[in-house]
C-alpha atoms as a PDB file:
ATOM      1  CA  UNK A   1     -65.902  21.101  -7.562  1.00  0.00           C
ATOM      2  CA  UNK A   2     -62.428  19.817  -5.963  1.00  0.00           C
ATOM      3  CA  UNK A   3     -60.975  17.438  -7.870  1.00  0.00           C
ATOM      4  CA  UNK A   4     -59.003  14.497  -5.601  1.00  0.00           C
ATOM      5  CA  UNK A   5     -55.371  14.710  -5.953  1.00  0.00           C
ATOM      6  CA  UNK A   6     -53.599  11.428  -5.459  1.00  0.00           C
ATOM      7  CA  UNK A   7     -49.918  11.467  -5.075  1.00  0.00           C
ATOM      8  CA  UNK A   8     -47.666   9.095  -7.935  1.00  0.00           C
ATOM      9  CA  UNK A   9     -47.412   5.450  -6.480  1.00  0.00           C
ATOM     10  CA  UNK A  10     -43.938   5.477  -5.874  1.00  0.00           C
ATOM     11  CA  UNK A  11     -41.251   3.565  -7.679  1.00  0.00           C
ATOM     12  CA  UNK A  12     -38.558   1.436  -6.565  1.00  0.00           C
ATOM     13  CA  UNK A  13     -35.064   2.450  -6.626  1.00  0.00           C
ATOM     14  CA  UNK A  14     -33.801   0.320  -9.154  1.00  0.00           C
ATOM     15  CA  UNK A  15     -36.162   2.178 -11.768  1.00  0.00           C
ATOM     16  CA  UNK A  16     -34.721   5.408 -11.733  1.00  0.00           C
ATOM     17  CA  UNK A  17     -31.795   6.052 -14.214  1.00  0.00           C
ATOM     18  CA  UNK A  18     -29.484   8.698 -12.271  1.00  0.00           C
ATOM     19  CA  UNK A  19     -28.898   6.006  -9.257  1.00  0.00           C
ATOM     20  CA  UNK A  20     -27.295   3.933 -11.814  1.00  0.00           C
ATOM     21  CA  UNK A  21     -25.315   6.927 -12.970  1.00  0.00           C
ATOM     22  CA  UNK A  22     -23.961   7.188  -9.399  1.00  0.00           C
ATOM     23  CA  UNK A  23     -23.734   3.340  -8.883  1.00  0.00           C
ATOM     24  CA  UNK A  24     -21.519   3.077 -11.894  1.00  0.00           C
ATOM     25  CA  UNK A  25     -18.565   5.466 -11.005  1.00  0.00           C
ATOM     26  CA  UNK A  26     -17.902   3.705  -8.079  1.00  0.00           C
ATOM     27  CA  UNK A  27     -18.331  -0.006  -9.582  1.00  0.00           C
ATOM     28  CA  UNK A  28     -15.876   1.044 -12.169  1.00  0.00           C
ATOM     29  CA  UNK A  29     -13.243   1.814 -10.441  1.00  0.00           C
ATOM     30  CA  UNK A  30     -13.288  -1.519  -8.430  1.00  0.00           C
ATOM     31  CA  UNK A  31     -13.411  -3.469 -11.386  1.00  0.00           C
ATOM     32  CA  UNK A  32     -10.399  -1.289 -12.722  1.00  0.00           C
ATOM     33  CA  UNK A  33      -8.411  -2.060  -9.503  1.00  0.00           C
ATOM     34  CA  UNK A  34      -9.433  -6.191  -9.614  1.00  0.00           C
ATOM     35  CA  UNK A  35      -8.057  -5.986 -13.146  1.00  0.00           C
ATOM     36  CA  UNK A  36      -4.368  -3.763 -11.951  1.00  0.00           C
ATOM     37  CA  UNK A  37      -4.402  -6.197  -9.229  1.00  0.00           C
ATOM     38  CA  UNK A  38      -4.815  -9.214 -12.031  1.00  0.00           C
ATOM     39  CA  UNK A  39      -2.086  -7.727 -14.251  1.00  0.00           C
ATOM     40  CA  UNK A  40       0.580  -7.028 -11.626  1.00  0.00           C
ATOM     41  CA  UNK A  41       0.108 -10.324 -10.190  1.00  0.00           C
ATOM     42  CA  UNK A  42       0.058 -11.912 -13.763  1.00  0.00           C
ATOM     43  CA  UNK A  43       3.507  -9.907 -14.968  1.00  0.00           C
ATOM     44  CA  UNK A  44       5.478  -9.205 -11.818  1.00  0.00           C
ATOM     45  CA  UNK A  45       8.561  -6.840 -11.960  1.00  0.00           C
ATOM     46  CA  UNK A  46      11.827  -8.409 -12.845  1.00  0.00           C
ATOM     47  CA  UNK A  47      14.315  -9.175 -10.660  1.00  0.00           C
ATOM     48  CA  UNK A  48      17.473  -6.700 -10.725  1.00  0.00           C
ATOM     49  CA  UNK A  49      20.596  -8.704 -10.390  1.00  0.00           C
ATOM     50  CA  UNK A  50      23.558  -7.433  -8.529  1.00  0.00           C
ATOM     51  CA  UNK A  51      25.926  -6.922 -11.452  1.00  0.00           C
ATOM     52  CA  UNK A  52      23.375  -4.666 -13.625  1.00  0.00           C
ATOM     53  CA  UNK A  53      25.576  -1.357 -13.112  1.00  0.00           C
ATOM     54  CA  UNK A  54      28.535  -3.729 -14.160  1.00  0.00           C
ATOM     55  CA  UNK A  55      26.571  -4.319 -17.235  1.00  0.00           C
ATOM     56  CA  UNK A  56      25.884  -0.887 -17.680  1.00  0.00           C
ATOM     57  CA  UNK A  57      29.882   0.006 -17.543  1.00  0.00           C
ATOM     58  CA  UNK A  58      29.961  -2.544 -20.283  1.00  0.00           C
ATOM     59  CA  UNK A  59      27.418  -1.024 -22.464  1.00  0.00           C
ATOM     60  CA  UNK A  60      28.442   2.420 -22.280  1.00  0.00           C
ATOM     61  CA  UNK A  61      32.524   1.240 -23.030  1.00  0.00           C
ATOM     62  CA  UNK A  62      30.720  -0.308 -26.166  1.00  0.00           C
ATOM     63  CA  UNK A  63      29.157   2.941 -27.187  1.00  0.00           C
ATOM     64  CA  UNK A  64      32.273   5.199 -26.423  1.00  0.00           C
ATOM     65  CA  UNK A  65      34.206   2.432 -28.644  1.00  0.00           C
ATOM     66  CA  UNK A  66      31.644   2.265 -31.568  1.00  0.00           C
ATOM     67  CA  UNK A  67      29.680   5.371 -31.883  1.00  0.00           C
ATOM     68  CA  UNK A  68      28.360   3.763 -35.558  1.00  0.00           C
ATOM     69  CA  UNK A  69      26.100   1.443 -33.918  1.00  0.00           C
ATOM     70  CA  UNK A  70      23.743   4.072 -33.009  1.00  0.00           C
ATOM     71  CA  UNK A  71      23.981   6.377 -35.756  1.00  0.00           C
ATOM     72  CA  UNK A  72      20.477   5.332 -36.939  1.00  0.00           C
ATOM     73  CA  UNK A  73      18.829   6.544 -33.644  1.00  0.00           C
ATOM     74  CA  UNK A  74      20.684   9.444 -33.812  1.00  0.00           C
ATOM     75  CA  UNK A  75      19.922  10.398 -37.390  1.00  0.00           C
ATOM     76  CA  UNK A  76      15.886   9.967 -36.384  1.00  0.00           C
ATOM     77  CA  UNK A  77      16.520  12.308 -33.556  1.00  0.00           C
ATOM     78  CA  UNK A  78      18.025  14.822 -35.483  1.00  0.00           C
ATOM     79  CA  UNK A  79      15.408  14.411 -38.051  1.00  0.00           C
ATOM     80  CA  UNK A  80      12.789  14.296 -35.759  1.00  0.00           C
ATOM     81  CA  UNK A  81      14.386  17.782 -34.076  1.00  0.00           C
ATOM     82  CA  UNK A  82      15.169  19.597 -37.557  1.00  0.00           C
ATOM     83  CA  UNK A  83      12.898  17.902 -40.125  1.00  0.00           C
ATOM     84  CA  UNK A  84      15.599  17.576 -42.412  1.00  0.00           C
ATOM     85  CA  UNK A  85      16.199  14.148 -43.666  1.00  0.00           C
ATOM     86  CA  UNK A  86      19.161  12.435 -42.986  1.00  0.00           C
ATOM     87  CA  UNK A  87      21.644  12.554 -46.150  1.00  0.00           C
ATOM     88  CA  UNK A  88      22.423   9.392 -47.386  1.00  0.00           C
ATOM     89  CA  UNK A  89      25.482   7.323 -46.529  1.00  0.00           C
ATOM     90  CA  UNK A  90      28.889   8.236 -48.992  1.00  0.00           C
ATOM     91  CA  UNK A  91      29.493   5.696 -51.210  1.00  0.00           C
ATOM     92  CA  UNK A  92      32.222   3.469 -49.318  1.00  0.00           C
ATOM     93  CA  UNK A  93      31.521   3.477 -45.883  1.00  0.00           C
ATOM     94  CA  UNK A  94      30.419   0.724 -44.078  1.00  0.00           C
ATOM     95  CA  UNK A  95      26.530   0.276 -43.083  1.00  0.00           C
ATOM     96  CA  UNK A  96      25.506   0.575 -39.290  1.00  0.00           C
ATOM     97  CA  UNK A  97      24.872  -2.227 -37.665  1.00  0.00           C
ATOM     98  CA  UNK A  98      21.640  -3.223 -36.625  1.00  0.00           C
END
């Protein structure tokens, strides 16, 4: 005797797991661009004025004339370079500024 074969009722779309898998890459990155699009428009770019490499001139005269104000960045450099602690400061000399 032949037993009847009857073929699986078919299923809708939405049932099987790996079209969501492939339905999700896509959806992701769309909702990742809405939400770049929501954050540049949020926090534009500031504006650059005119007279920034005049500022810059004034900041780097200010370093050439005072070195000591950024001894403490270059003392975690070194340290982070080395991994030798930065000594101390000698008893008399004046703090860096912060």
């Amino acid at each position: 005797m032949t037993q009847s074969q009857h073929p699986a009722p078919s299923q809708p779309w939405w049932k099987f797991g790996h079209v969501w898998l492939i339905i999700a890459g896509p959806l992701i990155v769309v909702i990742a661009g809405f939400i770049t699009l929501w954050l540049a428009i949020r926090t534009p770019d500031p504006v650059i004025t005119t007279d920034n490499y005049r500022q810059g001139l004034d900041r780097s005269r200010a370093l050439q004339a005072d070195p000591s104000s950024v001894a403490p960045a270059m003392q975690a450099r070194n340290h982070a370079q080395t991994g030798v602690p930065p000594a101390p400061p000698a008893p008399g000399t004046p703090a860096a500024k912060p």
